[in-house]
Protein backbone atom coordinates (compact mmCIF):
# COMPACT_ATOMS: atom_id res chain seq x y z
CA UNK A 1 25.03 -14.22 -23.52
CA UNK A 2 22.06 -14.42 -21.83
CA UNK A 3 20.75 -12.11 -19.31
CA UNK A 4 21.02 -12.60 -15.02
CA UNK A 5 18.22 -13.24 -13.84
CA UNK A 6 16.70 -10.55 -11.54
CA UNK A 7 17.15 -11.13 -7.97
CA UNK A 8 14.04 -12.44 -5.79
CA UNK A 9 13.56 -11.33 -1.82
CA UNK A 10 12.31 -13.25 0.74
CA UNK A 11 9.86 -12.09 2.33
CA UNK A 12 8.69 -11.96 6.15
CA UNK A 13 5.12 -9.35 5.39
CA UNK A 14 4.20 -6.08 3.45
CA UNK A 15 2.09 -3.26 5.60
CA UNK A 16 0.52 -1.62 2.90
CA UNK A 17 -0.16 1.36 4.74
CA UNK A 18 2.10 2.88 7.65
CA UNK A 19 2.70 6.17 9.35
CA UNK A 20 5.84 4.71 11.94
CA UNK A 21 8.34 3.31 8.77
CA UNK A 22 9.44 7.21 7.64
CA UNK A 23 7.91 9.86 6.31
CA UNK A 24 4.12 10.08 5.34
CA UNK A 25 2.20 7.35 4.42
CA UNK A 26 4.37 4.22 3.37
CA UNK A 27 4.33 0.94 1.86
CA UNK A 28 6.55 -0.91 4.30
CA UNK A 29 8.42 -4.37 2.79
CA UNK A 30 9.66 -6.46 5.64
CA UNK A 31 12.75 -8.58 4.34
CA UNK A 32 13.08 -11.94 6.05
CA UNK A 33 16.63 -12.31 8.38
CA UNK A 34 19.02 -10.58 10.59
CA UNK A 35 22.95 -10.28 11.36
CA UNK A 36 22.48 -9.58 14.49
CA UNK A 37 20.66 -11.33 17.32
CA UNK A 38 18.96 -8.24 19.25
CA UNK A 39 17.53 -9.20 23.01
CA UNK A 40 14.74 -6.75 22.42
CA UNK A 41 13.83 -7.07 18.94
CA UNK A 42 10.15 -6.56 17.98
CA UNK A 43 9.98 -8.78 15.19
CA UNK A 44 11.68 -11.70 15.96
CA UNK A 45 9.88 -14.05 13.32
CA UNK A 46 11.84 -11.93 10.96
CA UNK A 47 15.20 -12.71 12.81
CA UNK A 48 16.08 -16.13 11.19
CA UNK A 49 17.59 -16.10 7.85
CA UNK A 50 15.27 -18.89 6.58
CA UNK A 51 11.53 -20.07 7.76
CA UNK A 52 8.62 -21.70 6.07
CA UNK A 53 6.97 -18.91 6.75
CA UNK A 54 8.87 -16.59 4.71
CA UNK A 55 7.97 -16.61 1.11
CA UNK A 56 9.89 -15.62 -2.13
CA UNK A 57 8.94 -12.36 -4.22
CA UNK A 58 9.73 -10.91 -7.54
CA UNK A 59 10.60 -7.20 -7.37
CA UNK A 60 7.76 -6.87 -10.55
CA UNK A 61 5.33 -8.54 -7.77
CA UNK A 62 6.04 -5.75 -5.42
CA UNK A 63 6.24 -3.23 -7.82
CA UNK A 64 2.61 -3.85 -9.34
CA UNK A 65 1.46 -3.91 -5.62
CA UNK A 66 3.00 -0.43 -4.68
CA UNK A 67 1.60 1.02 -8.02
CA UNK A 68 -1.93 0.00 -7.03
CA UNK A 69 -1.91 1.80 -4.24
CA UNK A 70 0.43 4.57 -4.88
CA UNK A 71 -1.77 7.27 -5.57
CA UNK A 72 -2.57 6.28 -1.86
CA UNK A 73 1.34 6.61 -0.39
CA UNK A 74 4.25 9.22 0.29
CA UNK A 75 7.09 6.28 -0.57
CA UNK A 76 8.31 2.51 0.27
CA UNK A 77 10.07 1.22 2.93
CA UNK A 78 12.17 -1.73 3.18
CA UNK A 79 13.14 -2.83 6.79
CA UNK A 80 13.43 -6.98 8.28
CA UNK A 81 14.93 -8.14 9.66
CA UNK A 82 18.00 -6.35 7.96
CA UNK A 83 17.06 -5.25 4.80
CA UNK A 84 20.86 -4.58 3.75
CA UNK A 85 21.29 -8.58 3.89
CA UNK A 86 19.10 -9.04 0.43
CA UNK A 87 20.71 -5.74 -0.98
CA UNK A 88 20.60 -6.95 -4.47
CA UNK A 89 17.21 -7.52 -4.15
CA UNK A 90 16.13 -4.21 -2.48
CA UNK A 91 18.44 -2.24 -5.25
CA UNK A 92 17.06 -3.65 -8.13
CA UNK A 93 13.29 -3.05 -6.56
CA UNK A 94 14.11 0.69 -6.19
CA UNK A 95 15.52 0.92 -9.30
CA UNK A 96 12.24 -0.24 -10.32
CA UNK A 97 10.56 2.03 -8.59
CA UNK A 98 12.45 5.01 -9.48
CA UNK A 99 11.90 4.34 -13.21
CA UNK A 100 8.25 2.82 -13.09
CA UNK A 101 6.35 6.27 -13.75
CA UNK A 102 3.72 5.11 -12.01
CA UNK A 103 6.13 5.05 -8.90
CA UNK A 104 8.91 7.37 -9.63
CA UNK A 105 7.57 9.81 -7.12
CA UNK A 106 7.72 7.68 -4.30
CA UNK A 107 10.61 7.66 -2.05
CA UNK A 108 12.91 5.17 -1.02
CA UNK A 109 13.88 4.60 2.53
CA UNK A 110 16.10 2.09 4.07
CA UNK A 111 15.45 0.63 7.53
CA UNK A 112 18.87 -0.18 8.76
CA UNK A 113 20.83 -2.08 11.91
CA UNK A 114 23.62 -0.23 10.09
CA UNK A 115 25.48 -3.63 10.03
CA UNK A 116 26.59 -3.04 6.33
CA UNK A 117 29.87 -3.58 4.59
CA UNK A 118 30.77 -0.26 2.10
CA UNK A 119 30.33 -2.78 -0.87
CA UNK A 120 26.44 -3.01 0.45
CA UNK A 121 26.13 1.05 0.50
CA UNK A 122 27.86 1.23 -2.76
CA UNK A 123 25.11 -0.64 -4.19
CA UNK A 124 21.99 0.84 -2.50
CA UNK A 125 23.08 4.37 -1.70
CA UNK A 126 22.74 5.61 -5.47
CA UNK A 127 18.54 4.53 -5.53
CA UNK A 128 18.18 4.98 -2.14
CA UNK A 129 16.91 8.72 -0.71
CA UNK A 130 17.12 7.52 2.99
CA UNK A 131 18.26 5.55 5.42
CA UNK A 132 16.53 5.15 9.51
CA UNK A 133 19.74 3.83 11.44
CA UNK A 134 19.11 2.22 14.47
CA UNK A 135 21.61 2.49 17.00
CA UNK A 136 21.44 0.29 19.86
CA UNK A 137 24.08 1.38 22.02
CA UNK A 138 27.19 4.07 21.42
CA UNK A 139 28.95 1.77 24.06
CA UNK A 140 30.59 -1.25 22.86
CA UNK A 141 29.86 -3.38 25.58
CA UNK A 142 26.83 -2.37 25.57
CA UNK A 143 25.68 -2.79 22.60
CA UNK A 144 27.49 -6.63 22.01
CA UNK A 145 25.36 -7.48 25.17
CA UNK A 146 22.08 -5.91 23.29
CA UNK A 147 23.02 -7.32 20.44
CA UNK A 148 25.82 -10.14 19.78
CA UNK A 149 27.85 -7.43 17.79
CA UNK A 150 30.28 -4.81 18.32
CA UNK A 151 28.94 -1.44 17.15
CA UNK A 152 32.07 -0.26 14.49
CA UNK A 153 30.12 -1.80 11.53
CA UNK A 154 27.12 0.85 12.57
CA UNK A 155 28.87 3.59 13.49
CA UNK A 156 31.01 3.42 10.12
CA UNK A 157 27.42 3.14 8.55
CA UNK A 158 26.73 6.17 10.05
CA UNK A 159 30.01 8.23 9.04
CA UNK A 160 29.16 7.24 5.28
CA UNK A 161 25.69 7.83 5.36
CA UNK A 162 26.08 11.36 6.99
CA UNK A 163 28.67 11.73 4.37
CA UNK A 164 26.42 11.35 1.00
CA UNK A 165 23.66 12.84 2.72
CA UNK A 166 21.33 9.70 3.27
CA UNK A 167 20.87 9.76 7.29
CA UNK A 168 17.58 10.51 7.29
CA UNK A 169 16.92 9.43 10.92
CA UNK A 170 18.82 7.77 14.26
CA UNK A 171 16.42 5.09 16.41
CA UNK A 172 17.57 4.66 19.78
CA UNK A 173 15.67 2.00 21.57
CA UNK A 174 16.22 2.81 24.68
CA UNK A 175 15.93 -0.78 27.16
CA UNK A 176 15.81 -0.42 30.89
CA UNK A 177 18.25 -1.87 32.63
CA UNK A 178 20.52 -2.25 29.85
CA UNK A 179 20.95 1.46 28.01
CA UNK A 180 19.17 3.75 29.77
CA UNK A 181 21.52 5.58 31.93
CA UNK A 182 21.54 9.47 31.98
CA UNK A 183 25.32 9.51 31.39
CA UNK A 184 25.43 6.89 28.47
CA UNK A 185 22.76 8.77 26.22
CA UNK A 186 23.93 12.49 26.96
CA UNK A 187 27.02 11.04 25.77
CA UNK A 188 25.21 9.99 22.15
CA UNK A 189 23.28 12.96 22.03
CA UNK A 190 26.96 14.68 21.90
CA UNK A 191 28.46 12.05 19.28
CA UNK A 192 25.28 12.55 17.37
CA UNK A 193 25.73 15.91 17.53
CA UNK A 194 29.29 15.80 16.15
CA UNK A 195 29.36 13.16 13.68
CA UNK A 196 25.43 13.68 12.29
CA UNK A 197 24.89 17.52 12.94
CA UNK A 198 20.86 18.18 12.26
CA UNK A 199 19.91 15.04 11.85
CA UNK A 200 16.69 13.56 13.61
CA UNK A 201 16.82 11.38 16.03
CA UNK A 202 13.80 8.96 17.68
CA UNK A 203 14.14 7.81 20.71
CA UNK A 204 12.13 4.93 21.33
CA UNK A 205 11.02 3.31 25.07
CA UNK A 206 10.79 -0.26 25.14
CA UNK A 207 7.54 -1.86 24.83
CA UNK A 208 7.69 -5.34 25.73
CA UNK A 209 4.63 -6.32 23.07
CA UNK A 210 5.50 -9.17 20.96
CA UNK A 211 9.62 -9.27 21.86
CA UNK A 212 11.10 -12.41 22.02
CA UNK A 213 11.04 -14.65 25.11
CA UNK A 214 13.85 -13.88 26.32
CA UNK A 215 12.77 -9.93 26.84
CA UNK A 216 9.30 -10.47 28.31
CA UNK A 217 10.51 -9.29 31.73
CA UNK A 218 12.09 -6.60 31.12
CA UNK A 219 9.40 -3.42 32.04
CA UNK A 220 8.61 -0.79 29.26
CA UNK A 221 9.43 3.04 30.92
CA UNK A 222 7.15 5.19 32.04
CA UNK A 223 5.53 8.29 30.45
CA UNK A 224 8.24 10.06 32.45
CA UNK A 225 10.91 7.73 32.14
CA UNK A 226 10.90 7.98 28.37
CA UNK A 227 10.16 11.95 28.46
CA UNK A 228 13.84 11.67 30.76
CA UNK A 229 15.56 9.59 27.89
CA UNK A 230 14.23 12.14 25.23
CA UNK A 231 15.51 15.57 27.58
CA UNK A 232 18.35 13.84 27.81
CA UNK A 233 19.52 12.88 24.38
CA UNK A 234 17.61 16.39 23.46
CA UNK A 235 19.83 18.64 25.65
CA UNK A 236 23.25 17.75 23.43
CA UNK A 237 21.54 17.56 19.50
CA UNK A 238 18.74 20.48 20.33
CA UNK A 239 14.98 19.69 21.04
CA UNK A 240 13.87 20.05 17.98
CA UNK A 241 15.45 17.00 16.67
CA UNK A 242 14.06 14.68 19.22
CA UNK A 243 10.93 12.56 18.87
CA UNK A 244 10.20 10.73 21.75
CA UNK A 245 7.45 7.56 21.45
């Protein structure tokens, strides 16, 4: 019989080198589509599941790219779009990874919506070290106005990934107007403090830089503004979890 072809990603970019996509110094792989449809995204060329921009890669391509710099890097990233759309892709390239020696070192982080069926974590969870969950809003409503979707998908995500000790990090973008009430994120500092106990959490002001149209307006907080967001999530998980940027 003859042997499956290994899967191929599409691809939106690589950053070879960044310091905001996890821990240390990473090689960041930015997958190409999105399940949800996010008023504030910040990279909304990577939001449609097919462009001519987009290009196919092998995971050997990436692989020989990442080992030419790795002496350089702390691990790989994959984000999107949704990286957990091409998870065949992504598992097979940190399998790779994990048993290239020039690699193996390097960890393996997962930038998620958290928009993933258990079938999706089954795969990726076993050459995976970490996952960054973004949650855009603990309230339903909320979060389907945010982002077309209901939140159960993410918050199940979240259960799991708490549960086999992958939850390396919780992103709140926090958008004015829309999620940034006092009462709404002391009350997911508290979940987060019950359901993901000592686990980090960003909180991120929105920055209307290179959103999609339909977000220009919105205002980005002020320097106090997001220093109230990150008191307030910080008061219910403990300070020393909370970045604020």
């Amino acid at each position: 019989m003859a042997e499956a072809a290994a899967p191929t990603g599409l691809l939106a970019d690589v950053v070879r080198f960044s310091w905001v996509d996890g821990p240390g110094n990473r090689y960041a792989v930015f997958l190409q589509g999105c399940n949800l449809d996010c008023l504030a995204c910040h990279n909304p060329h990577t939001m449609p599941l097919r462009t001519p921009k987009a290009r196919v890669v092998t995971v050997e391509e990436i692989v020989e790219d990442v080992a030419r710099l790795a002496h350089f890097l702390s691990g790989v990233t994959v984000s999107g779009g949704e990286a957990t759309l091409q998870a065949p892709f992504v598992a097979a390239l940190f399998t790779a990874l994990r048993d290239d020696p020039r690699t193996a070192r390097l960890t393996r982080f997962v930038d998620s919506n958290g928009c993933a069926t258990n079938a999706v974590w089954d795969l990726l969870l076993p050459v995976t070290d970490g996952v960054m969950l973004d949650l855009k809003s603990l309230d339903v409503t909320t979060h389907l106005e945010l982002t077309g979707s209901t939140n159960d998908q993410v918050l199940a995500s979240l259960d799991r990934l708490v549960r086999e000790d992958r939850l390396a990090e919780v992103r709140l973008l926090v958008v004015p107007g829309h999620n940034d009430q006092e009462h709404l994120l002391r009350r997911t500092g508290l979940y987060l403090a019950d359901h993901a106990p000592g686990v980090p959490v960003k909180v991120i002001g929105f920055r209307p830089h290179g959103v999609r149209a339909a977000a220009r307006d919105i205002p980005a907080p002020t320097e106090e503004e997001r220093a109230a967001y990150g008191r307030w999530v910080a008061d219910e998980v403990g300070a020393a979890l909370v970045t604020v940027v």
